[in-house]
Protein backbone atom coordinates (compact mmCIF):
# COMPACT_ATOMS: atom_id res chain seq x y z
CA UNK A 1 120.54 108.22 102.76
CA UNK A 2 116.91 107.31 105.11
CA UNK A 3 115.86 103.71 104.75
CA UNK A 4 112.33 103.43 105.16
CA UNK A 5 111.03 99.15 105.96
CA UNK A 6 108.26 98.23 104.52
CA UNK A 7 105.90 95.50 104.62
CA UNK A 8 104.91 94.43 101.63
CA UNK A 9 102.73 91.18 102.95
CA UNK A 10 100.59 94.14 104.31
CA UNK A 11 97.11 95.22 102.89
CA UNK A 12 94.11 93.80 101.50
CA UNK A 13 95.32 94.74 98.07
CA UNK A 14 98.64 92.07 97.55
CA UNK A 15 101.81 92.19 97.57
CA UNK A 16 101.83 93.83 93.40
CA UNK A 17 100.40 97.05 94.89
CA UNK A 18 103.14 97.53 97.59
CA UNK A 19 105.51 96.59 95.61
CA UNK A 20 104.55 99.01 92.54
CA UNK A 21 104.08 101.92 95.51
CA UNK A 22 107.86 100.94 96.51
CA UNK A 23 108.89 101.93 93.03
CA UNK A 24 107.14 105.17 92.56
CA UNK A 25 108.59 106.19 96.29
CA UNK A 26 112.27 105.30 94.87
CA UNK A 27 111.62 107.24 91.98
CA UNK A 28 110.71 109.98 93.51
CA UNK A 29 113.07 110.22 95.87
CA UNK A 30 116.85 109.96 95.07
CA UNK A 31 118.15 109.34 98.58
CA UNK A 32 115.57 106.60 99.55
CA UNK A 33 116.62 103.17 100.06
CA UNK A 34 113.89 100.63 101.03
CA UNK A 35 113.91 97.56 102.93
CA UNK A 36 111.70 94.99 101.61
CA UNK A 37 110.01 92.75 104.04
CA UNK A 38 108.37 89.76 102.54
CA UNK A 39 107.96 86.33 101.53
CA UNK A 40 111.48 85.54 99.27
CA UNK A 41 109.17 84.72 96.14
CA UNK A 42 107.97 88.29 96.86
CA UNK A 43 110.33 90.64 97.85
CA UNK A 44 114.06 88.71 96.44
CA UNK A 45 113.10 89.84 92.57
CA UNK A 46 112.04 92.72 92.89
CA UNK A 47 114.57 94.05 94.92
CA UNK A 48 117.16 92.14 92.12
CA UNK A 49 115.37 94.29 89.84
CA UNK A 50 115.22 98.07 91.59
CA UNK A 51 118.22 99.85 92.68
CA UNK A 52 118.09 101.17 96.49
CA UNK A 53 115.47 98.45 97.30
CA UNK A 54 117.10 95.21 99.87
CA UNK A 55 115.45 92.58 100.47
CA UNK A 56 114.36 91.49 103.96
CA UNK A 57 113.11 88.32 103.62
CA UNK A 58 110.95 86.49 106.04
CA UNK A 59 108.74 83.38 106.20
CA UNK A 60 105.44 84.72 107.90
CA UNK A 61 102.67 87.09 107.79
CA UNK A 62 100.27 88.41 110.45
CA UNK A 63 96.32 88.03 108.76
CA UNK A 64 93.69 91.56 109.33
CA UNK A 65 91.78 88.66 111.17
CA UNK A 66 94.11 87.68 113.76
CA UNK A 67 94.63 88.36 117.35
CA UNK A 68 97.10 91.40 117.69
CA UNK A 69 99.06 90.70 120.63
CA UNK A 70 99.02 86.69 120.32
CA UNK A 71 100.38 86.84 116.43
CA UNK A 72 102.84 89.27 117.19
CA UNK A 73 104.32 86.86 120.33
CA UNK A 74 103.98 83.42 117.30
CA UNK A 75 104.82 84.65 114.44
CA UNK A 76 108.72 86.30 115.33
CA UNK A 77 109.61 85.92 111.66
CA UNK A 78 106.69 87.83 110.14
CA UNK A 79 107.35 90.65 108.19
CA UNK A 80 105.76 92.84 110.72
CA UNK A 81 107.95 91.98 113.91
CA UNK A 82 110.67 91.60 111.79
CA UNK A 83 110.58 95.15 109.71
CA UNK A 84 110.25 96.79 113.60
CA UNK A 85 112.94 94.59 114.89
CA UNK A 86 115.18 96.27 111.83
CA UNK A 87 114.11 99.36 113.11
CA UNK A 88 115.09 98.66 116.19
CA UNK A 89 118.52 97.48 115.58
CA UNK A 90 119.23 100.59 113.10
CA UNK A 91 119.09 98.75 110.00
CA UNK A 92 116.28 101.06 109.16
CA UNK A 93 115.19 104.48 110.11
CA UNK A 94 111.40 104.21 109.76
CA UNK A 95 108.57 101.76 109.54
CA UNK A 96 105.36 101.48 107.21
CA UNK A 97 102.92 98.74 106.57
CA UNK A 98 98.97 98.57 106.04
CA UNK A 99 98.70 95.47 107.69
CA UNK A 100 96.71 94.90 111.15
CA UNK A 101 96.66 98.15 112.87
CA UNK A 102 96.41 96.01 116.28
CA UNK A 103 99.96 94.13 115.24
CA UNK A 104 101.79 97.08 113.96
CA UNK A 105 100.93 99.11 117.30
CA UNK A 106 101.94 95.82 119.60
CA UNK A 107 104.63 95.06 117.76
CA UNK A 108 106.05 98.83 117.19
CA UNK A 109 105.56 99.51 121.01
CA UNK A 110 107.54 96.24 121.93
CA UNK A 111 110.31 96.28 119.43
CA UNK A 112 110.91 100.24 118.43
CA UNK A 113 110.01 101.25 121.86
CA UNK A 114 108.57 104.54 123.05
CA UNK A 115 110.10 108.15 124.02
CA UNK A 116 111.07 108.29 127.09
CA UNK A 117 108.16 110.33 129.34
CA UNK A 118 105.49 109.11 127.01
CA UNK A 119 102.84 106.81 128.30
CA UNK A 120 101.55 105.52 125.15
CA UNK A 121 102.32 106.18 121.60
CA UNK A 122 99.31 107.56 119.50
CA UNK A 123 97.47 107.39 116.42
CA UNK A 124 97.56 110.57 114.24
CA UNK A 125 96.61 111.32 110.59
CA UNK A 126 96.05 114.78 108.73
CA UNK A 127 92.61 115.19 107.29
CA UNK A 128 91.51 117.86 104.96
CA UNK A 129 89.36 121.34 105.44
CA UNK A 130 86.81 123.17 103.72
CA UNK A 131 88.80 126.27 104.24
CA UNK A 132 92.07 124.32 102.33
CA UNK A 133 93.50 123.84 105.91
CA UNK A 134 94.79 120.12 107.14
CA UNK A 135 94.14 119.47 110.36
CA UNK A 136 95.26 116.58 112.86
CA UNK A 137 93.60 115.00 114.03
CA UNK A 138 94.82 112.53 117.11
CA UNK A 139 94.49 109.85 118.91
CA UNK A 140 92.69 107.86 116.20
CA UNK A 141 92.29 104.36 118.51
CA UNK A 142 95.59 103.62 119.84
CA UNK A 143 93.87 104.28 122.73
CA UNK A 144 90.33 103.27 123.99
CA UNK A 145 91.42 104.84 127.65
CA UNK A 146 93.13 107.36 128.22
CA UNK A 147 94.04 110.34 131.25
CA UNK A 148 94.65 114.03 131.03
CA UNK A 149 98.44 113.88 131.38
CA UNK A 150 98.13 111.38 128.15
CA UNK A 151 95.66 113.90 126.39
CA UNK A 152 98.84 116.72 127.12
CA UNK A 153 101.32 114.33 125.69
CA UNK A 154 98.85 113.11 122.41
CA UNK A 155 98.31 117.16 122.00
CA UNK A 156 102.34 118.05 122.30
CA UNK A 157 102.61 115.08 119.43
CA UNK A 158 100.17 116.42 117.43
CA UNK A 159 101.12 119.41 117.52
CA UNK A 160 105.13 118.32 116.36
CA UNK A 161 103.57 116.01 113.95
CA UNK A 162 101.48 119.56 112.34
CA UNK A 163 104.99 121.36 112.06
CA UNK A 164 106.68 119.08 110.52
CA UNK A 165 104.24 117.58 108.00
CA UNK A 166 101.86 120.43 107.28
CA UNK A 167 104.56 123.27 107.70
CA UNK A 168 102.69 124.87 110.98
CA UNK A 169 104.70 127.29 113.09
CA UNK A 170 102.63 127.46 116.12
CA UNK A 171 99.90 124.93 115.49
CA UNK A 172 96.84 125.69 117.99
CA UNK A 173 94.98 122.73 119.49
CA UNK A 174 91.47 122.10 119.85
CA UNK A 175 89.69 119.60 122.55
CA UNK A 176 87.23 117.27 120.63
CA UNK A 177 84.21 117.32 122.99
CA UNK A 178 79.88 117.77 122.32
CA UNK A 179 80.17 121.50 122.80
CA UNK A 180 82.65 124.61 122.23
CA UNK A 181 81.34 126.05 126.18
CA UNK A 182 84.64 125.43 128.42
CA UNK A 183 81.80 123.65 130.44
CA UNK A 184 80.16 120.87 128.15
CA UNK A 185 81.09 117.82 128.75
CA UNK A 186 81.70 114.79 130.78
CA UNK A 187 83.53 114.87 134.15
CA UNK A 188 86.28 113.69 132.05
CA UNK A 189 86.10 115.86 129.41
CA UNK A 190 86.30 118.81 131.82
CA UNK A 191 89.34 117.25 133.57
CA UNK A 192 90.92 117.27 129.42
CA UNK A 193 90.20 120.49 129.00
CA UNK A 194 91.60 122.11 132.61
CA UNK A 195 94.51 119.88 131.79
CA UNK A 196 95.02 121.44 128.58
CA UNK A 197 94.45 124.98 129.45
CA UNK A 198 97.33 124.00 131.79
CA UNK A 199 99.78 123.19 129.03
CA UNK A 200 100.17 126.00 127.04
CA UNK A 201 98.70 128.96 125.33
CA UNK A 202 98.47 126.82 121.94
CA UNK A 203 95.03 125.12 123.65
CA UNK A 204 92.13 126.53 121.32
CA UNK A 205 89.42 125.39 123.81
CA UNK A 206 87.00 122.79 122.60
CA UNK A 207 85.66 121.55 119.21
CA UNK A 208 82.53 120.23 118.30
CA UNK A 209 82.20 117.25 115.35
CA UNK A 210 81.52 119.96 112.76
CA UNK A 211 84.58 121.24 112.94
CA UNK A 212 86.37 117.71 111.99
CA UNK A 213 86.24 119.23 108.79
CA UNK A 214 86.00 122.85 109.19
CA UNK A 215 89.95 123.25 108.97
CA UNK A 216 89.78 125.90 111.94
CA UNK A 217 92.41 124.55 113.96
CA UNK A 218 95.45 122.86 113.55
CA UNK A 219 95.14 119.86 115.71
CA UNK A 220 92.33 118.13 117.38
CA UNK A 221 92.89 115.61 120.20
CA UNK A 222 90.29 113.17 122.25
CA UNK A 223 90.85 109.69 123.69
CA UNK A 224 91.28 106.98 120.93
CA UNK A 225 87.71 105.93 121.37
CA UNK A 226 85.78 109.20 120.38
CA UNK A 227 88.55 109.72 118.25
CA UNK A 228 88.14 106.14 116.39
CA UNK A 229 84.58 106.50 116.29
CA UNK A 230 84.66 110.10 114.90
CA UNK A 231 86.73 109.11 111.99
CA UNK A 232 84.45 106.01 111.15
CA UNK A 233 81.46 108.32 111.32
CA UNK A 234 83.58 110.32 108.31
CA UNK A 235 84.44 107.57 106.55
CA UNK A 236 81.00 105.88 106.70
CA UNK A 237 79.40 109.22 105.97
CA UNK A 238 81.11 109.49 102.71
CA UNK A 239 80.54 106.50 101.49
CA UNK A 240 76.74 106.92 102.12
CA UNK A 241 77.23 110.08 99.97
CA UNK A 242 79.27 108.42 97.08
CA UNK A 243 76.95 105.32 97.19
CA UNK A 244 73.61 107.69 96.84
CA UNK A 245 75.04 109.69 94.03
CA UNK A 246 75.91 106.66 92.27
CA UNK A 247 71.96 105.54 92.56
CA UNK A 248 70.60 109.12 91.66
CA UNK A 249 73.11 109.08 88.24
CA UNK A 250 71.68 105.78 87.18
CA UNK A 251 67.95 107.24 87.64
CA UNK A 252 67.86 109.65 84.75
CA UNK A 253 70.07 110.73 81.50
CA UNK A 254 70.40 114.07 83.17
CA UNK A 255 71.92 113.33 86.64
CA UNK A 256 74.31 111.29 84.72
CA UNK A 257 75.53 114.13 82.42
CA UNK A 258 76.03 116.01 85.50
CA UNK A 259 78.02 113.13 87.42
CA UNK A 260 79.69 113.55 84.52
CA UNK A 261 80.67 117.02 84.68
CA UNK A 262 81.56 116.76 88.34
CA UNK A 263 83.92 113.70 88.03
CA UNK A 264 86.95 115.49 88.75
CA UNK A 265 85.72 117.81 91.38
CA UNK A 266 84.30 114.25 92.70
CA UNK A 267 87.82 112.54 92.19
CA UNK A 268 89.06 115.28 94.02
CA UNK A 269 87.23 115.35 97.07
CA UNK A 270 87.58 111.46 97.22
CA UNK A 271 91.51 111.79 96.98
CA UNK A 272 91.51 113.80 99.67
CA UNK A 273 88.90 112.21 102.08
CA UNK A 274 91.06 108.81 101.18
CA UNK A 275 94.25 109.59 103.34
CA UNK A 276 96.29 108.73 100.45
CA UNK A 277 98.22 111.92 100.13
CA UNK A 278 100.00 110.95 103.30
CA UNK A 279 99.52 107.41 103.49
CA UNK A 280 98.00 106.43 106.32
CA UNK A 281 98.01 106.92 109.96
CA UNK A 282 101.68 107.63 112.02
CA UNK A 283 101.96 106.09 115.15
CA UNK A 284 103.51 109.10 117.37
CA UNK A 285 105.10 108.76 120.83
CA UNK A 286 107.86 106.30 119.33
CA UNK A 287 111.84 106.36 118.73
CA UNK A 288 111.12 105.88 115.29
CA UNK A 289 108.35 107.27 112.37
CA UNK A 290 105.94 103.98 111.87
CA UNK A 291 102.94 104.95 109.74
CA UNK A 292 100.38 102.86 109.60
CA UNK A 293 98.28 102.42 106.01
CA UNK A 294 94.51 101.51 105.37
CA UNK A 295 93.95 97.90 104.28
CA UNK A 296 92.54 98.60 100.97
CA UNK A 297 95.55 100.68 100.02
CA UNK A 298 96.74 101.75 96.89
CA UNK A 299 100.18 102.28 95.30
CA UNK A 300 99.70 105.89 95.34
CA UNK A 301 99.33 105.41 99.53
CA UNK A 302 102.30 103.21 100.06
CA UNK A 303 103.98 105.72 97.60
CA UNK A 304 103.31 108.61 99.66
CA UNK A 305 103.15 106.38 103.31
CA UNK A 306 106.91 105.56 102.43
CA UNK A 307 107.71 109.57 100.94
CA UNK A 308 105.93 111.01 104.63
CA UNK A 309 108.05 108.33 106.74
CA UNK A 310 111.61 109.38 105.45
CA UNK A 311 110.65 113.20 105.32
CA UNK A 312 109.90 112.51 109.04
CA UNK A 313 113.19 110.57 110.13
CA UNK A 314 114.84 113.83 107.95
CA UNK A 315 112.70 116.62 109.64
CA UNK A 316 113.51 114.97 113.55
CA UNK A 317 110.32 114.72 114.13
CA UNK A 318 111.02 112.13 116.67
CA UNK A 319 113.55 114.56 118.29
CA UNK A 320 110.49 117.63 118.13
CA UNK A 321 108.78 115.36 120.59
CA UNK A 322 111.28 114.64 122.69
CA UNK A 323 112.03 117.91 123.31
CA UNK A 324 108.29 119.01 124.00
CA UNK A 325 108.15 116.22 126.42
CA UNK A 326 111.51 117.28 128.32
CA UNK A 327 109.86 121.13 128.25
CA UNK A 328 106.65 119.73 129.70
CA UNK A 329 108.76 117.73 132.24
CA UNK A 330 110.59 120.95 133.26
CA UNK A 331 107.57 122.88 133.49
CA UNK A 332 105.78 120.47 135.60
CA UNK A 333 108.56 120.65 137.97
């Protein structure tokens, strides 16, 4: 049986919309157990009333608003640094909260620890494609600063991160940069992409910010900062959409009778642009699944966030990169 922590002082949304995702995740999976983390008013019932759920009960919580690093050293018996200290000590096999991304990622690199060859563990999500094709895309902001042997090692996690979750063979990986030409691009950029070239015969070449959504390859990697600031551009471009069709609905009876016609293909689109469907973000380049939800989550994301986190301890993904970093080792030598 996979026991999966999680956090249920984590979110914007309370504790009643972790805990009702921890349900559905037990429900729907008969060899789950789940390892409550939370204040003992919080997590002590609920676990008393759901089989397969303990109770991990701490006195402290880390706030969206506070310093990372400087909450994570204070606050030792939050349910953060204490669901990745479980983790640690084998009491649990995986990791998820949608608390502060900054805490989780300091406290999961501390306490869980990374791989052994990687440099720094990464932020990776699957986002969806016009052609019906997910792609990865990684490092999401884990990392502001980053250099071309890390770009290698995000790109080798993103690419075990594609077979195991989306059911890719040989995923191909593309180079996030301002132009497909082998030659756009900062002196950086260049040094990512001769790097890459390097590593295998999986590198696509480059991709432009069109294809985010394109679905034409199965992983895209950059440094955490264009990365981070891609997938805000995303997220603030469809909420510019959804915000204008709301206005142009209330202007006349007819747009609304077509809003009302498109609501599901609407929902749909929503759904998918939400990141529910996998729950969040996993932090890769660790020796143990930790996937990281959005702060306004829902149960259906800590449903799923829990669900992708034990399919991963049961599917090695851990292992997958360990073995592509011992191949790249070996090559390099």
């Amino acid at each position: 049986m996979v026991t999966i922590c999680v956090d249920a002082m984590g979110g914007d949304t309370g504790p009643e919309v972790v805990l009702e995702g921890i349900a559905e995740a037990l429900e729907a999976d008969a060899d789950l157990q789940v390892l409550v983390a939370g204040n003992d008013e919080v997590v002590t019932p609920f676990c008393q009333g759901h089989e397969r759920a303990l109770p991990l009960v701490t006195t402290e919580a880390i706030a969206m608003d506070e310093h990372p690093a400087q909450a994570v050293r204070a606050k030792r018996d939050s349910s953060i640094v204490r669901g990745c200290q479980e983790v640690r000590h084998g009491e649990a096999d995986g990791f998820f909260s949608a608390g502060s991304t900054g805490a989780i990622l300091a406290a999961a690199t501390m306490t869980v620890g990374r791989i052994k060859g990687i440099r720094r563990p990464a932020l990776a999500t699957a986002i969806p494609g016009s052609t019906g094709r997910r792609t990865v895309m990684i490092d999401m902001g884990a990392n502001a600063q980053t250099t071309s042997e890390m770009i290698v090692q995000f790109a080798h996690m993103g690419r075990a991160y594609a077979k195991v979750t989306l059911g890719v063979e040989e995923p191909k990986v593309a180079l996030l940069c301002n132009g497909e030409e082998e030659t756009k691009g900062s002196d950086q950029a260049l040094e990512y992409h001769q790097a890459l070239v390097q590593a295998g015969s999986w590198f696509a070449g480059n991709a432009e910010g069109t294809d985010l959504l394109a679905g034409r390859y199965d992983v895209i990697v950059s440094d955490g900062f264009t990365g981070n600031v891609a997938l805000k551009t995303l997220e603030g471009t469809a909420k510019y959409i959804v915000g204008e069709l709301k206005k142009a609905v209330k202007s006349s009876k007819l747009m609304a009778i077509g809003a009302l016609l498109l609501k599901p293909a609407l929902k749909k689109v929503a759904a998918d642009l939400s990141g529910d469907e996998y729950g969040g973000a996993v932090l890769l380049g660790l020796k143990a699944p930790v996937i990281i939800g959005h702060g306004a989550t829902s149960a259906t994301a800590v449903r799923n966030g829990t669900l992708v986190c034990a399919k991963a301890v049961r599917a090695g993904l851990v292992q997958r990169i360990e073995a592509d970093v011992e191949a790249e080792v070996e090559e390099a030598s």
